[in-house]
N, C-alpha and C. Protein backbone atom coordinates (compact mmCIF):
# COMPACT_ATOMS: atom_id res chain seq x y z
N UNK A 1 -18.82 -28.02 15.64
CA UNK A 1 -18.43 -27.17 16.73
C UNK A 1 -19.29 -25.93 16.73
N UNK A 2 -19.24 -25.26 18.02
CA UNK A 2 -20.57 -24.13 17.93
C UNK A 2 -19.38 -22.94 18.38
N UNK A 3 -18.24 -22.91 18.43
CA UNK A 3 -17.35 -21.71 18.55
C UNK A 3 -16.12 -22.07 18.18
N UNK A 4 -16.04 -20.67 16.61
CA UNK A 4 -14.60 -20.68 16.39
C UNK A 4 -13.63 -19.86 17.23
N UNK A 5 -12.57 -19.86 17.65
CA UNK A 5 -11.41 -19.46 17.64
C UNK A 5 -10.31 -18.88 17.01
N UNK A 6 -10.70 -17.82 17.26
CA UNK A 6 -9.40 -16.44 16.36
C UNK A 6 -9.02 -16.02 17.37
N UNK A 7 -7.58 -14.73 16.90
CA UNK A 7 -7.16 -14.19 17.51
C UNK A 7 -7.79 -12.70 17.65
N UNK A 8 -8.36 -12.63 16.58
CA UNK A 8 -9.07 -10.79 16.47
C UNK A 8 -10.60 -11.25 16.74
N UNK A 9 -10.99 -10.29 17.51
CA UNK A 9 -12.75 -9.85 17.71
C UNK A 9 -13.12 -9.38 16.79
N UNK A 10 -14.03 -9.62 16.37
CA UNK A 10 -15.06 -8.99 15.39
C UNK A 10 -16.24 -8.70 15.62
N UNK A 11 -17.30 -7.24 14.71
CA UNK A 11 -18.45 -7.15 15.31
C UNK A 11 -19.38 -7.64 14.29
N UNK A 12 -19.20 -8.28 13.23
CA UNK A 12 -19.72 -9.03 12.39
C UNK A 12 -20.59 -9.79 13.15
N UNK A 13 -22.06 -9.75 12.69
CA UNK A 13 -22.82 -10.86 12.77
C UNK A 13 -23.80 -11.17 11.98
N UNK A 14 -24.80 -12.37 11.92
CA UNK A 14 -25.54 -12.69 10.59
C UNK A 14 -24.53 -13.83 10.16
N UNK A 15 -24.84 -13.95 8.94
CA UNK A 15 -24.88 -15.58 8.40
C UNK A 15 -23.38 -15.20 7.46
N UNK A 16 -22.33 -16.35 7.46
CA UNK A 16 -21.23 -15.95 7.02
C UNK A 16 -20.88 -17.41 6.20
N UNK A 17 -20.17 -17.57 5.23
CA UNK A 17 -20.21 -19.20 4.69
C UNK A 17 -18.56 -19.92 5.08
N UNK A 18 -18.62 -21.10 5.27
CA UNK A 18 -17.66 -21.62 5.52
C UNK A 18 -16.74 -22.29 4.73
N UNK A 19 -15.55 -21.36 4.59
CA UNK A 19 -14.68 -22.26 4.14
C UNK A 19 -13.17 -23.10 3.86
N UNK A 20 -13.19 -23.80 4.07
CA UNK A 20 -12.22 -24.83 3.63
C UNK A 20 -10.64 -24.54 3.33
N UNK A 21 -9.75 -24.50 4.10
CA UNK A 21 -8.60 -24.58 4.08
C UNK A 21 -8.04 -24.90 2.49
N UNK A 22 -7.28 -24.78 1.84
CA UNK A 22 -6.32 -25.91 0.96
C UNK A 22 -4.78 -26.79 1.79
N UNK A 23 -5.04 -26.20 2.86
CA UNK A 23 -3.79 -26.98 3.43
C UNK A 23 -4.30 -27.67 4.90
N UNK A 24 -4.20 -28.62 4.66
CA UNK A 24 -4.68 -29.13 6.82
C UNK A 24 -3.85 -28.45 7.98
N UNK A 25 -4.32 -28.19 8.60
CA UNK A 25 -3.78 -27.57 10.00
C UNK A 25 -3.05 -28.53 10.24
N UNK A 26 -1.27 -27.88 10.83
CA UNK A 26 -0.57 -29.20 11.55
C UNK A 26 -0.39 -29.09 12.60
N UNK A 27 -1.41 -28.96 13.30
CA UNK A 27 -1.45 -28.74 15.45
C UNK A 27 -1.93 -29.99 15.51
N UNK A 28 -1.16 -30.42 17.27
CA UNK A 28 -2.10 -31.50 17.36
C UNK A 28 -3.19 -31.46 17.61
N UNK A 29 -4.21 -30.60 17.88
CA UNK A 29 -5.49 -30.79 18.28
C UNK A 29 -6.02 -31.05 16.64
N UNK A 30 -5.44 -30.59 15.57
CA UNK A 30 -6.13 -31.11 13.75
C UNK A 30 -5.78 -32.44 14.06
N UNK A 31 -4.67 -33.23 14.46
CA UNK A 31 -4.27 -34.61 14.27
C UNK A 31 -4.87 -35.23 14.79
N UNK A 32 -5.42 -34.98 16.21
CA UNK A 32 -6.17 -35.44 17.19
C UNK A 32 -7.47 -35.72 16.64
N UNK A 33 -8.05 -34.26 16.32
CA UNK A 33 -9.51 -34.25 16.07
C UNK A 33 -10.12 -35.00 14.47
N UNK A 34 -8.78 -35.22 13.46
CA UNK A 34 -9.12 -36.34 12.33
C UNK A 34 -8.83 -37.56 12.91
N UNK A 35 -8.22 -37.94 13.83
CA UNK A 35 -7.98 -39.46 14.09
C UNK A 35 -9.16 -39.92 15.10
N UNK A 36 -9.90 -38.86 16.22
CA UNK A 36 -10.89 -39.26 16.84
C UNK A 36 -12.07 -39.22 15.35
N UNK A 37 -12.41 -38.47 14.87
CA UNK A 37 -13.64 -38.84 13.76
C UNK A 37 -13.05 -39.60 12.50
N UNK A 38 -11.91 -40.24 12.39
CA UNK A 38 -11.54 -41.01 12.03
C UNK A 38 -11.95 -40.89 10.26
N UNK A 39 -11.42 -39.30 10.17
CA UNK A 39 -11.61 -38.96 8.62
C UNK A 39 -10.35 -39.04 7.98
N UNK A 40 -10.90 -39.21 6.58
CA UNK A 40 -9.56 -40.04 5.42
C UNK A 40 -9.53 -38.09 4.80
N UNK A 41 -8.23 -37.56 5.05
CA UNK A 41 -7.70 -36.16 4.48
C UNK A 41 -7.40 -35.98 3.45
N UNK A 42 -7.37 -37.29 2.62
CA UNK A 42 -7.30 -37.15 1.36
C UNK A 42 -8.57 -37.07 0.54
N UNK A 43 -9.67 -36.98 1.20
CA UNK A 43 -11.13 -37.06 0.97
C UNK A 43 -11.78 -36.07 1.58
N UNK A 44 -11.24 -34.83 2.15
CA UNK A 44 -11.75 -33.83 2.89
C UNK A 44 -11.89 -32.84 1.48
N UNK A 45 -13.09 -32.19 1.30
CA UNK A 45 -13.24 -31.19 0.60
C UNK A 45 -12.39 -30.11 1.30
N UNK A 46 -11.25 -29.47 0.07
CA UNK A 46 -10.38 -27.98 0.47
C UNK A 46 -10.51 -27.11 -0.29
N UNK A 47 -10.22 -26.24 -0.29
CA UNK A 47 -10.28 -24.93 -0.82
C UNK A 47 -11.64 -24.43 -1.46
N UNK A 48 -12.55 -24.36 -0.78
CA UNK A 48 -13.80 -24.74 -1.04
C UNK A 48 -15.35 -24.02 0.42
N UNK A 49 -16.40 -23.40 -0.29
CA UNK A 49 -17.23 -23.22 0.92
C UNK A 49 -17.79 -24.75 0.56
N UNK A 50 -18.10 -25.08 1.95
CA UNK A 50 -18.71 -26.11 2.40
C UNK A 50 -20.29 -25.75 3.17
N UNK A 51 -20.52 -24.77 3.57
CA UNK A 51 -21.75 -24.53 3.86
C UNK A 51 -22.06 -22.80 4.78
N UNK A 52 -22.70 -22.77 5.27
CA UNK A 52 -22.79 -21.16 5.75
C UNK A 52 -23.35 -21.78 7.27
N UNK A 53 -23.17 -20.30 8.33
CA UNK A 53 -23.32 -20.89 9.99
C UNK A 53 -23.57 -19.02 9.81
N UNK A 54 -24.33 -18.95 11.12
CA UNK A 54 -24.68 -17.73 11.33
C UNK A 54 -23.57 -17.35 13.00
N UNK A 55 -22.85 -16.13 12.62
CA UNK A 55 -21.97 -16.08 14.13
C UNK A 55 -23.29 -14.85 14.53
N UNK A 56 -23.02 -15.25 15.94
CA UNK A 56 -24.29 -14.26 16.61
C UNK A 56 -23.48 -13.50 17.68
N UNK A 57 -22.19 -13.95 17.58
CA UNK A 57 -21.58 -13.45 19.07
C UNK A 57 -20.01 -13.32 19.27
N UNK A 58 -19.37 -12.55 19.87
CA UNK A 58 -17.58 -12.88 19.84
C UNK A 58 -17.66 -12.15 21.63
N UNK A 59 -16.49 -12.81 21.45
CA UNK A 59 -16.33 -12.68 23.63
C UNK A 59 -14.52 -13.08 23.50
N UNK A 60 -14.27 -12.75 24.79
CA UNK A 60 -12.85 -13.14 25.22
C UNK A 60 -12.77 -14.83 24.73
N UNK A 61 -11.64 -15.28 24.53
CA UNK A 61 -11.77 -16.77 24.67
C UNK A 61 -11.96 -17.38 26.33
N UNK A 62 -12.75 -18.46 26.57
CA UNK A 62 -12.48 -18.82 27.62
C UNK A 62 -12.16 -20.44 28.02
N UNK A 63 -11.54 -20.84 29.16
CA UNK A 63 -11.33 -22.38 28.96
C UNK A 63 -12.34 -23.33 29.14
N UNK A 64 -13.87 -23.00 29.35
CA UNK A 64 -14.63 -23.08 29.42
C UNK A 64 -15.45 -23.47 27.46
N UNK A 65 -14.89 -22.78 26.53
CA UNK A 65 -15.25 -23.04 25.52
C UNK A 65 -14.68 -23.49 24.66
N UNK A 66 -13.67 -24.50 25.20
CA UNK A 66 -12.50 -25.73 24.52
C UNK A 66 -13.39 -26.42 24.30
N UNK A 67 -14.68 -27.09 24.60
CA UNK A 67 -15.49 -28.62 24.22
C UNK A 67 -15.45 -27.79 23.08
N UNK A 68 -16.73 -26.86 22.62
CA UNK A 68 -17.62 -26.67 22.07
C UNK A 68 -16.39 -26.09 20.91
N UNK A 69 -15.25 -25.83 20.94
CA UNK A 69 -14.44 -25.09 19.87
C UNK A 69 -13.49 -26.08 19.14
N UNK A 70 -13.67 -27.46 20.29
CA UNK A 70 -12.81 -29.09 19.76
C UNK A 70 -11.57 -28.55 19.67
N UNK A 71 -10.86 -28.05 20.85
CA UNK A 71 -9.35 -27.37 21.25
C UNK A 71 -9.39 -27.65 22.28
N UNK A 72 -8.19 -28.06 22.91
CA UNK A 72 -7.16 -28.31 24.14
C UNK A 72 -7.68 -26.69 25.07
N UNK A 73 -7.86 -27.06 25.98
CA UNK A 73 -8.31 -24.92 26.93
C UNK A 73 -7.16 -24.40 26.81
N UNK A 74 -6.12 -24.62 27.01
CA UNK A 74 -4.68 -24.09 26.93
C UNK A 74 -4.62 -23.16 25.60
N UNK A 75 -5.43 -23.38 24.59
CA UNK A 75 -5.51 -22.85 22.67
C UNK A 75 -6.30 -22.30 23.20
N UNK A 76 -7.22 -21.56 24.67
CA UNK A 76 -7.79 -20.69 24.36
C UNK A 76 -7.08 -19.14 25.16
N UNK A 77 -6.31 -18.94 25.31
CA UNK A 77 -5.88 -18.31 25.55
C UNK A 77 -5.35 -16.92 24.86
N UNK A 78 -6.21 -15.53 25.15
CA UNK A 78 -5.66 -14.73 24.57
C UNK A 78 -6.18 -14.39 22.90
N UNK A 79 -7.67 -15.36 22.96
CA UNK A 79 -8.30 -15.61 21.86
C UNK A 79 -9.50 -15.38 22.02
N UNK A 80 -10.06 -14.80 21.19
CA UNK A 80 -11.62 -14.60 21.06
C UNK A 80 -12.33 -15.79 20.81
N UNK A 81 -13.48 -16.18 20.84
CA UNK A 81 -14.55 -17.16 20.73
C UNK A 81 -15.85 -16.17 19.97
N UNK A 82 -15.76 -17.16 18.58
CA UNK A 82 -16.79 -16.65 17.79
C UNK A 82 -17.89 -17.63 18.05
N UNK A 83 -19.07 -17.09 18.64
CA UNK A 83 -20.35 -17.99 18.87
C UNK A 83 -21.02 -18.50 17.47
N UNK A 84 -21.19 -19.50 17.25
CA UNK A 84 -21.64 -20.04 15.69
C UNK A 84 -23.27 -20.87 16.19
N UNK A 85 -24.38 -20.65 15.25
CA UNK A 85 -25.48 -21.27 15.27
C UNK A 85 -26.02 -21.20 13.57
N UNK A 86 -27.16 -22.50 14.11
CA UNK A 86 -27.80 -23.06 13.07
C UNK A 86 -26.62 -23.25 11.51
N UNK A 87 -26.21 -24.03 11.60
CA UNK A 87 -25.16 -24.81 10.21
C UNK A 87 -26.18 -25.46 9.52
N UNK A 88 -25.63 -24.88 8.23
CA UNK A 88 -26.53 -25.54 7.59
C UNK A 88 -25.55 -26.11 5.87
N UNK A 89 -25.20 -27.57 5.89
CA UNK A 89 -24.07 -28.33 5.34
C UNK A 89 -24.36 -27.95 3.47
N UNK A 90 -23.45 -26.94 2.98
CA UNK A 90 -24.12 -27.14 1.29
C UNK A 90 -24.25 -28.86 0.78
N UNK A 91 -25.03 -29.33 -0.12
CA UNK A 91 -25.04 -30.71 -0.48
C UNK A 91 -23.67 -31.19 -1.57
N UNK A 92 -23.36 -29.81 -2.06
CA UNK A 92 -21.90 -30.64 -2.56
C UNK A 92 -21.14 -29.20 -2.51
N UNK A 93 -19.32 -29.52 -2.39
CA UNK A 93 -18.74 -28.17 -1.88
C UNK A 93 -19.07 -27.50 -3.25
N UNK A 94 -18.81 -25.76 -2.90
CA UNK A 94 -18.81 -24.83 -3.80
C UNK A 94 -17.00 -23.87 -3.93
N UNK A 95 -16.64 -23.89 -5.21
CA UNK A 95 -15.49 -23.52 -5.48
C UNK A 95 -15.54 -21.83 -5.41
N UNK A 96 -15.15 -21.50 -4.74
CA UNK A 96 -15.54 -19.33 -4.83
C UNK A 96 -15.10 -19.01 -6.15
N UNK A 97 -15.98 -17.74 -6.65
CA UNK A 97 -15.19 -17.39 -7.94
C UNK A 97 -13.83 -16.43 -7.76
N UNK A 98 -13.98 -15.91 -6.44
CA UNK A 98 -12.69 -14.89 -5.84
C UNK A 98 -12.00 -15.53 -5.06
N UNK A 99 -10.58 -15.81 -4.77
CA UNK A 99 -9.96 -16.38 -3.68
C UNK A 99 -10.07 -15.32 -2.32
N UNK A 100 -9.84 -16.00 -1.43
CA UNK A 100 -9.70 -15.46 -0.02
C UNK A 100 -8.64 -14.28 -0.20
N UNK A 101 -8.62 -13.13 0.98
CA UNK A 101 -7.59 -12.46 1.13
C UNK A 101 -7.44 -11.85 2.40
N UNK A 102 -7.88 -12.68 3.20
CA UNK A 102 -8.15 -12.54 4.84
C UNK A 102 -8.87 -13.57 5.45
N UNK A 103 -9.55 -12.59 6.41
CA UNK A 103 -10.26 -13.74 7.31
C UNK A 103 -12.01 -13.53 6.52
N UNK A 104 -12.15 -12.17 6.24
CA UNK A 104 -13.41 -11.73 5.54
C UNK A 104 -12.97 -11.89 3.86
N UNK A 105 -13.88 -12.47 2.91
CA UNK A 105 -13.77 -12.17 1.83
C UNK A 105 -14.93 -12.14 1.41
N UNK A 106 -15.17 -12.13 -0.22
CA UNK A 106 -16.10 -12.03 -0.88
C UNK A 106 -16.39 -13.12 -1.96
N UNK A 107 -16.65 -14.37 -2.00
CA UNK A 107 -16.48 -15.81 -2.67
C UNK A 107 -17.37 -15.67 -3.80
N UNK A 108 -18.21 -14.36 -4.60
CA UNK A 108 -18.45 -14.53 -5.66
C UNK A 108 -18.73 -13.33 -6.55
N UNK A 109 -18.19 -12.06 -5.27
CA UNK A 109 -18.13 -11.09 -6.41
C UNK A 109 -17.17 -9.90 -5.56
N UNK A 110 -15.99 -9.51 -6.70
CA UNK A 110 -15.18 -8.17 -5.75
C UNK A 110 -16.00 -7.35 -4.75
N UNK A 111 -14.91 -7.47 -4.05
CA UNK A 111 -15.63 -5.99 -2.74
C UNK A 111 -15.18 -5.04 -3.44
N UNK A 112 -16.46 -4.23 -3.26
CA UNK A 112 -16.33 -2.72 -3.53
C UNK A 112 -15.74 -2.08 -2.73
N UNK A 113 -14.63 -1.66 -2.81
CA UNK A 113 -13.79 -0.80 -1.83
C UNK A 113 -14.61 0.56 -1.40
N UNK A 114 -15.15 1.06 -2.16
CA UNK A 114 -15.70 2.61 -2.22
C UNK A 114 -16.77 2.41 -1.18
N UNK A 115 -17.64 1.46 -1.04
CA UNK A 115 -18.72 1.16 -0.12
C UNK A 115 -18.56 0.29 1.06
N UNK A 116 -17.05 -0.21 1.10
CA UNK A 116 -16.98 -1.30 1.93
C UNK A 116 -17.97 -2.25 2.01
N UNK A 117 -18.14 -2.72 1.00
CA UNK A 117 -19.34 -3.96 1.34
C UNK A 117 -18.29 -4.74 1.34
């Protein structure tokens, strides 16, 4: 997919890494979208980066960017659209050494609070 879907805008851009749920989404558009690519969930790498995508862009959501976000247009509502380019797949997943604690984290070394990095 070339746009995620959140509820908050962000002005983040540059290359960000992707990762991996530990729990599957239970909407139908997750049920939908594993039974059309017809993936086995017990074989999905979780909790885990799986590779890095560069976001270049965030905008209103629009129903116009349901293909490209693999959501029903109705899920775009009231939602931002994060523009995503060039993915590039790690060759086997990577486990973070920090867990998540938002939507931004830091997967291999504390954020420095003092500098906001």
């Amino acid at each position: 997919k070339t746009i995620e879907v959140r509820t908050l805008e962000t002005n983040v851009r540059g290359t960000i890494y992707l990762y991996t749920s530990k729990v599957v989404a239970d909407i139908p558009a997750a049920r939908r979208a594993i039974e059309d690519h017809s993936l086995d969930i017990d074989r999905l790498p979780r909790g885990c980066l799986v590779g890095r995508v560069n976001l270049v862009s965030c905008r209103a959501g629009a129903r116009r960017d349901a293909d490209a976000a693999c959501l029903p247009a109705a899920m775009m509502k009231s939602r931002f659209s994060w523009e995503l380019a060039e993915p590039v797949r790690f060759p086997e997943p990577v486990r973070p050494r920090f867990l998540p604690y938002g939507v931004w984290f830091y997967p291999f070394r504390k954020r420095n609070r003092e500098t906001s990095e």
